[in-house]
Protein backbone atom coordinates (compact mmCIF):
# COMPACT_ATOMS: atom_id res chain seq x y z
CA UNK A 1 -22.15 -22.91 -13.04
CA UNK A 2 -25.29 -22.13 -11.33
CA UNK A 3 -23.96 -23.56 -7.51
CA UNK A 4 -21.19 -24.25 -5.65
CA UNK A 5 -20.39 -25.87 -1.97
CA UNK A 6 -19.35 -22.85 0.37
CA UNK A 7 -15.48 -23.45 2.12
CA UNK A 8 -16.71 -22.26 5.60
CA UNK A 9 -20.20 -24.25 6.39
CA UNK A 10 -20.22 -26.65 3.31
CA UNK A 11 -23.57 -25.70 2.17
CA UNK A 12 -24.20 -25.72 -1.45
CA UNK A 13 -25.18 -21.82 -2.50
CA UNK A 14 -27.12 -20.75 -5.43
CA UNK A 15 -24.46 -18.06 -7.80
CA UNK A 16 -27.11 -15.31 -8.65
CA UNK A 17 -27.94 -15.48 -4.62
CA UNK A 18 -24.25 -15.82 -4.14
CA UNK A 19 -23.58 -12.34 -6.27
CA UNK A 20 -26.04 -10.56 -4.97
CA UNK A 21 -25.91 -10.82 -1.61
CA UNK A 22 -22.12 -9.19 -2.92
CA UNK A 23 -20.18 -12.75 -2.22
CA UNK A 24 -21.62 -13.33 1.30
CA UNK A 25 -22.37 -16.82 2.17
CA UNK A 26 -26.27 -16.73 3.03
CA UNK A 27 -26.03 -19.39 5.22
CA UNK A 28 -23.15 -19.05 7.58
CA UNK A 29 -22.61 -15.36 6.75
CA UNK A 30 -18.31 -16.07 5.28
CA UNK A 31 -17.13 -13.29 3.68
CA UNK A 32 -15.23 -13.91 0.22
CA UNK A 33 -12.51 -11.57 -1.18
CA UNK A 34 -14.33 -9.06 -2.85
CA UNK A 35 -12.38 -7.05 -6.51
CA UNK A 36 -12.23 -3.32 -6.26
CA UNK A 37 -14.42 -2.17 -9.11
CA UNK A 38 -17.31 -4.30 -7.93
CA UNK A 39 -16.43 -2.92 -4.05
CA UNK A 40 -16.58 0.38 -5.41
CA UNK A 41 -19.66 0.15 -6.67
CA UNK A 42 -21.76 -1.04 -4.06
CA UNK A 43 -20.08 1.53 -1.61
CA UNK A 44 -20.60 4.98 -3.41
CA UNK A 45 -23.12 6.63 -4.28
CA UNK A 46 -24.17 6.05 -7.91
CA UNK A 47 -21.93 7.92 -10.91
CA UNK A 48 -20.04 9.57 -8.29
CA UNK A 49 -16.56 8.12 -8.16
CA UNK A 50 -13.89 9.71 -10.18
CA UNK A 51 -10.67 7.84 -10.48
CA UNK A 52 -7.42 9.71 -10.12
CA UNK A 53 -3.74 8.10 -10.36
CA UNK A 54 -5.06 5.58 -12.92
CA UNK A 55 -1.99 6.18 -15.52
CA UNK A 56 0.52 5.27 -12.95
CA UNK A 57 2.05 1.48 -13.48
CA UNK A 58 4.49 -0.60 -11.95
CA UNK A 59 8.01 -0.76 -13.39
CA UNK A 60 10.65 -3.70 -13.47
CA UNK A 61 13.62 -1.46 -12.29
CA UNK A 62 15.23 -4.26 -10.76
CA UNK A 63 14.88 -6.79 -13.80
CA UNK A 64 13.46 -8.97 -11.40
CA UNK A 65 12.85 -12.67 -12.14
CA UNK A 66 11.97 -15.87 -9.87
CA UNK A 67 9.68 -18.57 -11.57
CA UNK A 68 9.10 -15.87 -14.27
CA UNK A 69 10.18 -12.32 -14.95
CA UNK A 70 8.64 -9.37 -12.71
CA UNK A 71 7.00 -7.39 -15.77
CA UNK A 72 5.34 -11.02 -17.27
CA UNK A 73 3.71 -11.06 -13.34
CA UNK A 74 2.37 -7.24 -13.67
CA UNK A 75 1.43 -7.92 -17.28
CA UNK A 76 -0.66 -11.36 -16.45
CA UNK A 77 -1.64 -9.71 -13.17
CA UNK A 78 -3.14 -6.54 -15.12
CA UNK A 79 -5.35 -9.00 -17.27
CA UNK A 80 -6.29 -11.27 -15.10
CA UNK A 81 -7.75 -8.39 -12.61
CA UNK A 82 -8.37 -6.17 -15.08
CA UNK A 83 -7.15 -2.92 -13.32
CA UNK A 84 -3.68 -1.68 -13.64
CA UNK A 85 -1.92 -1.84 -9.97
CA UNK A 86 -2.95 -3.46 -6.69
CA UNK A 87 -5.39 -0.76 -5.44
CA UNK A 88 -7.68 2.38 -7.04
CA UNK A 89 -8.12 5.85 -5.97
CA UNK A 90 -10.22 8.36 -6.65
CA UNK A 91 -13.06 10.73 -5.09
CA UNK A 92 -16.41 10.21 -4.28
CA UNK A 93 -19.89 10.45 -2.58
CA UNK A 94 -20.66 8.05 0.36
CA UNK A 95 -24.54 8.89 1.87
CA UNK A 96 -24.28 12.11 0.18
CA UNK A 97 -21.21 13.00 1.85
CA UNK A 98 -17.84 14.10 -0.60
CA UNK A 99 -15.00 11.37 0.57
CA UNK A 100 -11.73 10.80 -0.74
CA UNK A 101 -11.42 6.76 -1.43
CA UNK A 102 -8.61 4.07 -2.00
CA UNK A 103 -9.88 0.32 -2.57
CA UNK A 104 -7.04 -2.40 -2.88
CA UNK A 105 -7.54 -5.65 -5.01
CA UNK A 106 -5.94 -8.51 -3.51
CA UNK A 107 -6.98 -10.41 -7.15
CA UNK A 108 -3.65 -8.24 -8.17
CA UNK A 109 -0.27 -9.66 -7.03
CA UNK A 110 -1.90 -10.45 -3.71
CA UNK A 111 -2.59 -6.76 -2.90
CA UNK A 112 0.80 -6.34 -2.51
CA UNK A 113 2.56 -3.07 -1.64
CA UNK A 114 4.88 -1.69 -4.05
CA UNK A 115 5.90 1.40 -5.63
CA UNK A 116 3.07 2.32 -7.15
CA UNK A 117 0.44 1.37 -4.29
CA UNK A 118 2.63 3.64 -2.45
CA UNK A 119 2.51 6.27 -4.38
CA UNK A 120 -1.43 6.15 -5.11
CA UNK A 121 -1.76 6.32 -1.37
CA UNK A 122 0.95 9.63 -0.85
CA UNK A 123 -0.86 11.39 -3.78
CA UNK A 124 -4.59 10.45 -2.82
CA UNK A 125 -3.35 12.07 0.67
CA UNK A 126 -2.13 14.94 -0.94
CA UNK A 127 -5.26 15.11 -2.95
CA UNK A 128 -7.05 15.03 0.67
CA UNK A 129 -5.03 17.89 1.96
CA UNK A 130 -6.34 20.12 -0.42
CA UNK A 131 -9.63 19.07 -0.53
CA UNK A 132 -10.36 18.58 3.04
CA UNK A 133 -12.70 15.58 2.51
CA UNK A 134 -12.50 12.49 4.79
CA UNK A 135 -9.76 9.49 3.40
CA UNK A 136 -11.10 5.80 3.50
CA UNK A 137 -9.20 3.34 2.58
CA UNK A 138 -9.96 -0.48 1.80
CA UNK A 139 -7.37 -2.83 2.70
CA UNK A 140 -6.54 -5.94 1.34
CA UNK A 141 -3.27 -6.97 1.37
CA UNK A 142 -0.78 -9.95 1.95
CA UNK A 143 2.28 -7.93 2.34
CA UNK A 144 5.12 -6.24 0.66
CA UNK A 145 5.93 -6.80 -3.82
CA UNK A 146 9.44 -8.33 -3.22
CA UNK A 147 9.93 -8.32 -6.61
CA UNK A 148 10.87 -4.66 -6.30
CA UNK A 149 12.94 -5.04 -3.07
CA UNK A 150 14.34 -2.57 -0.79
CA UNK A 151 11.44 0.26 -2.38
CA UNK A 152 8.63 -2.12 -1.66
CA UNK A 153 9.74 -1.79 1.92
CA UNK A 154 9.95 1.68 1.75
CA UNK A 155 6.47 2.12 1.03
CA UNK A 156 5.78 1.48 4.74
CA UNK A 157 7.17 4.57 5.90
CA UNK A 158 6.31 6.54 2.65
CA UNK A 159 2.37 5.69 3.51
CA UNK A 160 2.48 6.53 7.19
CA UNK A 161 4.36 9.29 6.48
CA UNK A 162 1.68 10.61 3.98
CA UNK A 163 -1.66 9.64 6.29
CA UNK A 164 0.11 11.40 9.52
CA UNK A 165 0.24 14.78 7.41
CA UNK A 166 -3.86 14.15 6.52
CA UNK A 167 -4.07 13.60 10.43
CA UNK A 168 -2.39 16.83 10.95
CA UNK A 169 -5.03 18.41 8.90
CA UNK A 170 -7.50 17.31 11.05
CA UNK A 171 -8.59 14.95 7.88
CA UNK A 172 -10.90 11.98 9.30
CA UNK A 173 -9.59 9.34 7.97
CA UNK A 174 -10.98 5.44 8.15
CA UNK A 175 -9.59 2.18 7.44
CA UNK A 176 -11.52 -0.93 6.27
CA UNK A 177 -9.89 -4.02 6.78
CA UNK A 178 -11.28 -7.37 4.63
CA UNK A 179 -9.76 -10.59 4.28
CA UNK A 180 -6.74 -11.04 4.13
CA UNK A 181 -4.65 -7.49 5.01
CA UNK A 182 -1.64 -8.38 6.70
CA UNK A 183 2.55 -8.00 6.27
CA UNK A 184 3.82 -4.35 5.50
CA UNK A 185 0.13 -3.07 5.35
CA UNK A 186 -1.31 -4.03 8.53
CA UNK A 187 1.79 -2.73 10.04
CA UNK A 188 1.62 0.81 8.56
CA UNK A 189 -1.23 3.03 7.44
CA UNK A 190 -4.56 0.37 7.83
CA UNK A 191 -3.52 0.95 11.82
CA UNK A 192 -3.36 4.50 12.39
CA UNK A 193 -6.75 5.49 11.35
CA UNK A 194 -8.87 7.58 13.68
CA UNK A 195 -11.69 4.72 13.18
CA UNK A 196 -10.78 0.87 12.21
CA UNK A 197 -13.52 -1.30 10.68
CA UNK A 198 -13.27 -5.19 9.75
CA UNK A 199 -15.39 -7.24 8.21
CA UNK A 200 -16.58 -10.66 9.81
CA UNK A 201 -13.51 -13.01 10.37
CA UNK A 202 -10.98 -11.06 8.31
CA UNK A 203 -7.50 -12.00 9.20
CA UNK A 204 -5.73 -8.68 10.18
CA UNK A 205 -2.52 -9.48 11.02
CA UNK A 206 1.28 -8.92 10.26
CA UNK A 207 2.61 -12.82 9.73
CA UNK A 208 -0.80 -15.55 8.98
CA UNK A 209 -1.15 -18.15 11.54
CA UNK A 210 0.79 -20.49 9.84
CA UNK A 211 4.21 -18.85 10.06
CA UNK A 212 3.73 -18.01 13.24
CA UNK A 213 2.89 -21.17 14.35
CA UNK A 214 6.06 -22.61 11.84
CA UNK A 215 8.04 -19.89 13.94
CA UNK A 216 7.36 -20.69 17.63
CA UNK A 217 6.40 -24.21 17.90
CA UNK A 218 3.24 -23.33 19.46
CA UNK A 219 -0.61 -24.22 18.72
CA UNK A 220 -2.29 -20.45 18.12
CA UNK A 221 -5.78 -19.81 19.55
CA UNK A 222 -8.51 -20.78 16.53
CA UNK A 223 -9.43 -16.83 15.77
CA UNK A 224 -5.75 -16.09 15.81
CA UNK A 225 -5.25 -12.91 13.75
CA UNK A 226 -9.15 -12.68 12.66
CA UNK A 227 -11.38 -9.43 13.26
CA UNK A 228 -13.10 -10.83 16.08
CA UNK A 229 -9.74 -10.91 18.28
CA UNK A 230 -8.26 -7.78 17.40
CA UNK A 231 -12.08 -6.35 18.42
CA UNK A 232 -11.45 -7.98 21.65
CA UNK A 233 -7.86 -7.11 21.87
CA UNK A 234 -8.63 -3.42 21.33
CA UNK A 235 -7.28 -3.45 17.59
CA UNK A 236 -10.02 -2.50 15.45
CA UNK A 237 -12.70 -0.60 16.70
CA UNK A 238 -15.89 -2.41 15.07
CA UNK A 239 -17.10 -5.45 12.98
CA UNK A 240 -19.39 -4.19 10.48
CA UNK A 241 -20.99 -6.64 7.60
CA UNK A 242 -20.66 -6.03 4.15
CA UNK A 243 -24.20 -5.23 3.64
CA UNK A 244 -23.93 -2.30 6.28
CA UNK A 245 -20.65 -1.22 5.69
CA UNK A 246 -21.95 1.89 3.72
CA UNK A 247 -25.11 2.34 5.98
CA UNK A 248 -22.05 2.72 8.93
CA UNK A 249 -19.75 4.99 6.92
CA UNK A 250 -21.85 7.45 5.72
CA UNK A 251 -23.17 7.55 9.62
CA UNK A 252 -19.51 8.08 10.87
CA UNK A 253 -19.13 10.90 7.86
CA UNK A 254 -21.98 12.58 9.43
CA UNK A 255 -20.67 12.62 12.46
CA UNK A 256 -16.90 14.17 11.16
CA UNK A 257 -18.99 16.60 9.52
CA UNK A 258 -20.64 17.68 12.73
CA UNK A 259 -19.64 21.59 13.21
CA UNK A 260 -18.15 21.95 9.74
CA UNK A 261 -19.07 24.26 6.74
């Protein structure tokens, strides 16, 4: 496969262009979901990310099973993304400067939040506690792992819970929201950042447009949900392209680090 027609402007775009301008369309400028591990890479400083809370996996505890059982779905999920749970944490250099880092996958189970995403997040902000290096995390998400029920709910107020106490530490912490990051995410710790970035025309929203539009009977404005409304609305605080997002970070971390030893 050497081309393929782009879903936003149509345009047939050449793959090795495609890949390296890190899945931006180079003619209308559509940003495609993006995996961790190649997200990581182009956002950290070379050799510098260390990976912490790799060994913890999901767990059927419910015995769980709709089309297929709940540990098949983690199983097929884990090969087909090749990462073990629906985001990675770790530590790292951004522009020189020592951050603490959490990148979700929506390639795994749809980003979802369950236990375990949950419990990255708590002990990545524990591990920012004690280091006292600014928290950014990547969010891409299309709600909560139902499979695991009540808990996966729980992980709402477990996360918020565990950002507020970096907060309290006077931790800078940023959120980066990509396409999609809605349901229990949007509405817990991608909001309460101290600065909110979104890519070009990610949807950032709690229910998609077509629920809510299912739901109220209404037509919804065309940018319903995307980053360009919630700029507008006073949501996020800037629109930053992939190709700068690092350029902006590492300009935000020198500003945090403004007055400190």
């Amino acid at each position: 496969m050497t081309d393929f027609k782009c879903k936003a402007c149509g345009k047939m775009l050449d793959l090795d262009v495609f890949l390296k301008d890190l899945k931006v369309c180079h003619y209308c400028g559509y940003h495609y979901m993006l995996d961790a591990k190649t997200r990581i890479e182009y956002l950290v400083d070379e050799f510098t990310f260390n990976e912490i809370t790799e060994n913890i996996k999901a767990v059927d505890f419910l015995n769980f099973t709709d089309v297929k059982p709940y540990k098949d779905r983690i199983t097929e999920s884990q090969q087909k993304s090749g990462i073990s749970e629906a985001i990675i944490t770790g530590c790292a250099k951004i522009g020189g400067y020592e951050t603490n880092l959490g990148v979700m996958d929506f390639m795994f189970m749809g980003g979802s939040m369950g236990s375990v995403v949950g419990e990255k997040i708590k002990q990545l902000a524990d591990f920012t506690i004690s280091n006292k290096f600014p928290l950014i995390l990547v969010c891409a998400s299309g709600g909560a792992r139902m499979q695991e029920g009540i808990i996966s709910l729980m992980q709402m107020a477990k996360t918020v819970s565990a950002i507020n106490r970096v907060k309290e530490n006077k931790i800078p912490y940023i959120s980066v929201i990509t396409n999609p990051t809605t349901g229990g995410v949007s509405a817990s710790f991608a909001t309460i950042a101290d600065i909110i970035i979104a890519e070009p025309e990610a949807l950032f929203c709690f229910a998609g447009p077509r629920v809510v539009k299912q739901t109220i009977k209404k037509e919804l404005p065309s940018d319903f949900g995307l980053s360009e409304r919630n700029l507008k609305n006073g949501q996020i605080d800037m629109i930053v392209k992939r190709k700068d997002l690092k350029e902006v970070i590492t300009r935000l971390l020198k500003l945090f680090s403004v007055g400190q030893s």
